[in-house]
N, C-alpha and C. Protein backbone atom coordinates (compact mmCIF):
# COMPACT_ATOMS: atom_id res chain seq x y z
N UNK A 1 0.98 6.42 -7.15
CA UNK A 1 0.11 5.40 -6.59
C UNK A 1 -0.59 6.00 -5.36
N UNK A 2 -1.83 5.74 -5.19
CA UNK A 2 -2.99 6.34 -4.34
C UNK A 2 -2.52 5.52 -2.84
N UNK A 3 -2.30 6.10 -1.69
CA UNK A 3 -2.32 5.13 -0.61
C UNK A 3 -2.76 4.08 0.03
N UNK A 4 -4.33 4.34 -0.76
CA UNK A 4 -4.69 2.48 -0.29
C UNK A 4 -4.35 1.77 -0.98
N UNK A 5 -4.08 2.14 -1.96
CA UNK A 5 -3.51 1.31 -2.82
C UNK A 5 -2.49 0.49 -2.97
N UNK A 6 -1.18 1.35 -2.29
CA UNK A 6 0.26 0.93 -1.84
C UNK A 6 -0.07 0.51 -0.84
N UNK A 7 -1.73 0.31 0.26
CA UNK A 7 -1.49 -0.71 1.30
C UNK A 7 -2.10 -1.51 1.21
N UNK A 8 -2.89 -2.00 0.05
CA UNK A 8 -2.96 -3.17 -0.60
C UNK A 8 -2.65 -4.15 -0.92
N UNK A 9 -1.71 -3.72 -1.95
CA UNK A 9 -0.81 -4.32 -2.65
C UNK A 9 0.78 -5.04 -1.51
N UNK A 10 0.58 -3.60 -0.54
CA UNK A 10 1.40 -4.10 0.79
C UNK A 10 0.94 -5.21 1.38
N UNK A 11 -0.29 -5.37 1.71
CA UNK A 11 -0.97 -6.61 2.53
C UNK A 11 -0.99 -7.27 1.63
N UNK A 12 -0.85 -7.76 0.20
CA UNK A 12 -1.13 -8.97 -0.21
C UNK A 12 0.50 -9.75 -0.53
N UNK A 13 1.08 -8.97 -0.38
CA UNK A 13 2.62 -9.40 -0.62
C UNK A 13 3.28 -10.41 0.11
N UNK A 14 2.65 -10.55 1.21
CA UNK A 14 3.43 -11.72 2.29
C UNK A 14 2.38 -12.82 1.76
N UNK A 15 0.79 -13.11 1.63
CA UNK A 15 -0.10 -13.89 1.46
C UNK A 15 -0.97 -13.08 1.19
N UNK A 16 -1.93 -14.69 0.69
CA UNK A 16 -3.64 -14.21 -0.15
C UNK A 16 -4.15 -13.49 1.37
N UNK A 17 -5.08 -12.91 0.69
CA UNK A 17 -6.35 -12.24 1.40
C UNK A 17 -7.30 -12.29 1.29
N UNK A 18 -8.32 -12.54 1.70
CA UNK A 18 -10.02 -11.77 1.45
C UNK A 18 -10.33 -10.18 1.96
N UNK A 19 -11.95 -10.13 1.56
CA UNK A 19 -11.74 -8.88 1.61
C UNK A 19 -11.55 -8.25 2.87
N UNK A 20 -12.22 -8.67 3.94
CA UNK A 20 -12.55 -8.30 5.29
C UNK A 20 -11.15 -8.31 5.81
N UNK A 21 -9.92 -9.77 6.02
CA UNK A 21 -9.03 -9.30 6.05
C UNK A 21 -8.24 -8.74 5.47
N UNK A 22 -8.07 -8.28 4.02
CA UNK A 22 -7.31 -6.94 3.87
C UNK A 22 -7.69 -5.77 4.46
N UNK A 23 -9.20 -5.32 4.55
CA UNK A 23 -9.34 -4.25 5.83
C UNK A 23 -8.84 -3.52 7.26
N UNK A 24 -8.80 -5.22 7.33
CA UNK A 24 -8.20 -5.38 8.46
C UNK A 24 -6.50 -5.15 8.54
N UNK A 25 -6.37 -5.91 7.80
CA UNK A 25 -4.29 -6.10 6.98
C UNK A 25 -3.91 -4.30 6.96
N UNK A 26 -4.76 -4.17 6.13
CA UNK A 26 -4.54 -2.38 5.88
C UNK A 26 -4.01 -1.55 6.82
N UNK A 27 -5.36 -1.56 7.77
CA UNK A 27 -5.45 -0.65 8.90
C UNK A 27 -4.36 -0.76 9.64
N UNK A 28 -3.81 -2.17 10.09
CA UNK A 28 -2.78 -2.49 11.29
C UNK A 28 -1.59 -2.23 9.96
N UNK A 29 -1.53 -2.24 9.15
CA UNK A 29 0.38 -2.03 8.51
C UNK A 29 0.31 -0.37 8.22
N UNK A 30 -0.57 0.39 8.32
CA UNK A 30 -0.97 1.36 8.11
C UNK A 30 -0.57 2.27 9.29
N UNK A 31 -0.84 1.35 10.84
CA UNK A 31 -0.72 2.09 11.84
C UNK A 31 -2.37 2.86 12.02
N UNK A 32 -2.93 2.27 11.58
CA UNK A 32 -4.24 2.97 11.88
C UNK A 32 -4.51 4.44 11.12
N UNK A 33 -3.76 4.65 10.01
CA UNK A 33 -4.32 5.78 9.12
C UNK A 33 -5.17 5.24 8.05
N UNK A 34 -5.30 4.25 7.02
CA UNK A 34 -5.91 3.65 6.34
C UNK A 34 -7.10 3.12 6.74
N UNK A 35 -8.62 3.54 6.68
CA UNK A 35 -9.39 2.47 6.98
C UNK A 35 -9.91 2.32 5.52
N UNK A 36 -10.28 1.34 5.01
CA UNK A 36 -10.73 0.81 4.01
C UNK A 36 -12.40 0.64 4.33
N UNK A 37 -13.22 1.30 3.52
CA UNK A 37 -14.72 0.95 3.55
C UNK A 37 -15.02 -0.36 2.73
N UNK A 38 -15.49 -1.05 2.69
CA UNK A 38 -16.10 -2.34 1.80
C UNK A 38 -16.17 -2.19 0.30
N UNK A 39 -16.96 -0.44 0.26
CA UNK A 39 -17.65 -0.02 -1.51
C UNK A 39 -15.84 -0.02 -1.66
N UNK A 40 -15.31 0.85 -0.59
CA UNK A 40 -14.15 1.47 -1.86
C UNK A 40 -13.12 0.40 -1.89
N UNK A 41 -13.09 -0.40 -1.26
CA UNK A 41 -11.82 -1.61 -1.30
C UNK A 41 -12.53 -2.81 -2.24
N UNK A 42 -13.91 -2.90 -2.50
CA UNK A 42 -13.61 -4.02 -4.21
C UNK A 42 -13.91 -3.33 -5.07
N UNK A 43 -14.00 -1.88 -5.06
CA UNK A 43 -14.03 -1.08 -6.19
C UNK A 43 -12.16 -0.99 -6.73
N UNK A 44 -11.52 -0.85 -5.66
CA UNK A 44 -9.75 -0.84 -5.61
C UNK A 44 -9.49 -1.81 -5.78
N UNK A 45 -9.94 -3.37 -5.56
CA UNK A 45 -9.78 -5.03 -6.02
C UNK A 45 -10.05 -5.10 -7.30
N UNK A 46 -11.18 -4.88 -7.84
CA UNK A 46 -11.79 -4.56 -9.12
C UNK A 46 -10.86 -3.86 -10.12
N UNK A 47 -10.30 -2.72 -9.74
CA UNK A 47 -9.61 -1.91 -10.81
C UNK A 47 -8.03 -2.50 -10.64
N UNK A 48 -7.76 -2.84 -9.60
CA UNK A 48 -6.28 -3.82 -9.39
C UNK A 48 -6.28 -5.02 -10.60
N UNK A 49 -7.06 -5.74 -10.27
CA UNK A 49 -7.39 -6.66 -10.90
C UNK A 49 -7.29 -6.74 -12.50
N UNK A 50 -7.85 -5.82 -12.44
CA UNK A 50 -8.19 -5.25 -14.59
C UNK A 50 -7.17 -4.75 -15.10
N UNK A 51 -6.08 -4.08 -14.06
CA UNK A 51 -4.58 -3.90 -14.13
C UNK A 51 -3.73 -4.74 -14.40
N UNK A 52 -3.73 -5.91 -13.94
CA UNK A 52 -3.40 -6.99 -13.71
C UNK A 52 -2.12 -7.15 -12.43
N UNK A 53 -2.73 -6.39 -11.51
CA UNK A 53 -1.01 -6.10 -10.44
C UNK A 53 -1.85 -7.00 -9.10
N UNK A 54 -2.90 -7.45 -9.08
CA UNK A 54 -3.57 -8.83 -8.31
C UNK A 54 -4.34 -9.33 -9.10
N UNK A 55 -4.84 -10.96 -8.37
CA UNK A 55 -5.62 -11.94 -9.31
C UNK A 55 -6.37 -12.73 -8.00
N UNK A 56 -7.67 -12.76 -9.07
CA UNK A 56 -8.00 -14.03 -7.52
C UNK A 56 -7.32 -15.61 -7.65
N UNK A 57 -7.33 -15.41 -6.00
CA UNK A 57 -6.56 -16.94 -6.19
C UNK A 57 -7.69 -18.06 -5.77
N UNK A 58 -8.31 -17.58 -5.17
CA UNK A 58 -9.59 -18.96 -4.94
C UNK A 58 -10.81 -18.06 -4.64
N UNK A 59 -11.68 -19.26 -4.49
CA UNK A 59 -13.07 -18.60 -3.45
C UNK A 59 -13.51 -19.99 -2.94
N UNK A 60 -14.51 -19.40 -1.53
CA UNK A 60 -14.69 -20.38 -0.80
C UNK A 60 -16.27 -19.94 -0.35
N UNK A 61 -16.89 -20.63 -0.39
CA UNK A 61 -18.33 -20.49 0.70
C UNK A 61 -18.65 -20.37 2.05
N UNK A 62 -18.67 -19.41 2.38
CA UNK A 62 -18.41 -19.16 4.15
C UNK A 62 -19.89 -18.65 4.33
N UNK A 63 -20.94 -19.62 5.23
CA UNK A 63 -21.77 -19.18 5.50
C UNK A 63 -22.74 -18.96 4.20
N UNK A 64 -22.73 -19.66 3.51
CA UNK A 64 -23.47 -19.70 2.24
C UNK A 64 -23.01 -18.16 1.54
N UNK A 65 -21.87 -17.72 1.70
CA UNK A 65 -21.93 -16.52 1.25
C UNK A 65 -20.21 -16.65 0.61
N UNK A 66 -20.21 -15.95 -1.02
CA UNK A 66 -18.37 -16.49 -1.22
C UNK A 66 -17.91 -15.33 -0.61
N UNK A 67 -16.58 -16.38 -0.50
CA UNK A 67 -15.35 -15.22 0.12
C UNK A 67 -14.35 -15.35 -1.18
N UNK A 68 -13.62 -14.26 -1.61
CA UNK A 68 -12.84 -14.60 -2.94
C UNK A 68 -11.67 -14.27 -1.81
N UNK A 69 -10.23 -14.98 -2.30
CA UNK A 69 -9.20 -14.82 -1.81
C UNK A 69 -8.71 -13.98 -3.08
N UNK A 70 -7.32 -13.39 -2.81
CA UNK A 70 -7.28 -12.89 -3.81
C UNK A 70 -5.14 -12.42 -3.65
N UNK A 71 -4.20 -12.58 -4.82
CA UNK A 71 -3.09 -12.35 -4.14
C UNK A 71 -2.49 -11.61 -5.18
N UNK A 72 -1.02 -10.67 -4.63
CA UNK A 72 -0.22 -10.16 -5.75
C UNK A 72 0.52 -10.88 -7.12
N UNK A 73 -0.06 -10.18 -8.00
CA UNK A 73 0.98 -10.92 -9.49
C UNK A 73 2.42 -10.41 -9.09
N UNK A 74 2.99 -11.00 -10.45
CA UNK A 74 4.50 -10.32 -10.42
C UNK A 74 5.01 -8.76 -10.56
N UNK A 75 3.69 -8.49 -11.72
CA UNK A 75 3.21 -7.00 -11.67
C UNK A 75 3.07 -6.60 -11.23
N UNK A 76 2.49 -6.56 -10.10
CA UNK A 76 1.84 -5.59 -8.79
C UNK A 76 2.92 -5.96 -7.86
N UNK A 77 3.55 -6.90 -7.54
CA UNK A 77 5.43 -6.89 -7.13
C UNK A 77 5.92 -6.11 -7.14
N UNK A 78 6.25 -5.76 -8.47
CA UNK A 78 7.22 -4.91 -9.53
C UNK A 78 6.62 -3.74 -9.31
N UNK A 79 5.18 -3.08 -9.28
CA UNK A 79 4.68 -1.56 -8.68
C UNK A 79 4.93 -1.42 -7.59
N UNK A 80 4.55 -2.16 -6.62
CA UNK A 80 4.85 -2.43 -5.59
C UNK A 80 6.38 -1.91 -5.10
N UNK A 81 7.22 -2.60 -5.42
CA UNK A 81 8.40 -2.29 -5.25
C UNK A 81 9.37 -0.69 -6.01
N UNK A 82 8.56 -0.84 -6.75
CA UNK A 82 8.99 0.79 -7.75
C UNK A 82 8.15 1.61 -6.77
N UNK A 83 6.81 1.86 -6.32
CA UNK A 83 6.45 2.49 -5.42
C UNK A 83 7.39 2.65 -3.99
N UNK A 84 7.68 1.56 -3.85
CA UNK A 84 8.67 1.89 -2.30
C UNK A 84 9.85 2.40 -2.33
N UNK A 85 10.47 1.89 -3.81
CA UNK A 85 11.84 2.82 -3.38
C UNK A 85 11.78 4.15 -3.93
N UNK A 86 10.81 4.96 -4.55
CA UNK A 86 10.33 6.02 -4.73
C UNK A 86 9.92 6.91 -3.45
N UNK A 87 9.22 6.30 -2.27
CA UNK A 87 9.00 6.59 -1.10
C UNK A 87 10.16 6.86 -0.51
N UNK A 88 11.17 5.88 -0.29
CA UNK A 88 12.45 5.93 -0.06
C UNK A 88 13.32 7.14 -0.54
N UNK A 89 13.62 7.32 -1.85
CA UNK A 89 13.82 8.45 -2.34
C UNK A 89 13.72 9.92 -1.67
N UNK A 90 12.23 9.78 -2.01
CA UNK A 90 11.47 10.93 -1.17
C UNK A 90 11.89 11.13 0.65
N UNK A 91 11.78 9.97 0.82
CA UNK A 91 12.26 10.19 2.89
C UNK A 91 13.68 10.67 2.87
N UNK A 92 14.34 9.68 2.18
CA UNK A 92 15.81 10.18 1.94
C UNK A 92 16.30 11.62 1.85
N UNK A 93 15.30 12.39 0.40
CA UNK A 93 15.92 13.74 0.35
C UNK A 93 14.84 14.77 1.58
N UNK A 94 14.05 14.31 2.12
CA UNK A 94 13.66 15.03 3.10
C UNK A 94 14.35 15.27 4.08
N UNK A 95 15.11 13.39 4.42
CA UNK A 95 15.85 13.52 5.59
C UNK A 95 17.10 14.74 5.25
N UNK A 96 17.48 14.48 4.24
CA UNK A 96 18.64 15.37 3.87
C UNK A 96 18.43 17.02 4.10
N UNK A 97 17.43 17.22 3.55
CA UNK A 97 17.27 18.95 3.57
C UNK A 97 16.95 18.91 5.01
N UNK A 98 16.12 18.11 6.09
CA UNK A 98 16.31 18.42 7.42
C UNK A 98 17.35 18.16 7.97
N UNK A 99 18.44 17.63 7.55
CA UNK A 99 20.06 17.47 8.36
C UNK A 99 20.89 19.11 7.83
N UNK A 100 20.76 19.68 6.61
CA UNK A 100 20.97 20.74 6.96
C UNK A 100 20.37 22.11 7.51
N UNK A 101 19.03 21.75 7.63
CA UNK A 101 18.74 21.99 8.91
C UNK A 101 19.21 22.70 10.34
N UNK A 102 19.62 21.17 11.08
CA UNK A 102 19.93 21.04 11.51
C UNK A 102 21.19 21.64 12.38
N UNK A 103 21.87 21.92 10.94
CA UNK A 103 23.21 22.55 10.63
C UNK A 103 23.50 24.21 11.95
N UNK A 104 25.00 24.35 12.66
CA UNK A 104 24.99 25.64 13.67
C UNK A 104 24.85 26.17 12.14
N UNK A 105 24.06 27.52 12.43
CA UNK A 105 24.13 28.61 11.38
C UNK A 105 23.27 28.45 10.36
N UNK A 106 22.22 27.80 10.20
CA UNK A 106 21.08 27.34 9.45
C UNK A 106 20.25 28.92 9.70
N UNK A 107 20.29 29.12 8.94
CA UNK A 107 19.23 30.65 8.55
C UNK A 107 19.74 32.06 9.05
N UNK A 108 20.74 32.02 8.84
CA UNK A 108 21.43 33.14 9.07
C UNK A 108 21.80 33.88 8.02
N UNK A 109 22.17 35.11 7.95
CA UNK A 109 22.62 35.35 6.43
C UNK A 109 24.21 36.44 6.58
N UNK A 110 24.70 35.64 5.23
CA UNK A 110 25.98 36.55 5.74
C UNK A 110 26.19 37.09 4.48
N UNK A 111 27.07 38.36 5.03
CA UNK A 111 27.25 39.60 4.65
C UNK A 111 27.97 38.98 2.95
């Protein structure tokens, strides 16, 4: 899974979104590595969508202009969650090979 993607699917998991605030959602759970451009985040809504791992949940007229809300299926849950403990995984055996590391006598070589 592509990273905006997993912070997508991250921001829509607590509640719906629109688009501007998932941009926004992104960036701050992201820590400010994710910025989301407009083209490429309903091009990533768009292909989510056709996936079926989000759905829109409403739209509204703001300013004569729609806003679609839009929230996680059970599917995109379920990636969602297979994506994180995969991450997990991964931190896990990192942490591990850096605890031996860590280790007196880490790169030494014996006779």
């Amino acid at each position: 899974m592509r990273e905006p993607t997993f912070w997508i699917l991250t921001a829509l998991a607590s509640a719906t979104q629109h688009g501007y605030g998932l941009m926004r959602e992104v960036e701050r759970l992201s820590g400010g590595r994710v910025k989301l451009q407009a083209g490429t985040l309903y091009a990533a809504l768009d292909r989510l969508d056709a996936e079926g791992l989000i759905e829109l949940d409403r739209e509204e007229i703001v300013g004569g202009r729609a806003r679609r809300y839009y929230r996680l299926t059970d599917d995109g849950a379920a990636a969602l969650d297979a994506e994180a403990a995969q991450l997990r995984a991964s931190a896990d055996a990192a942490t591990a090979q850096l605890s031996v590391r860590r280790r007196p006598g880490f790169g030494t070589v014996t006779p």
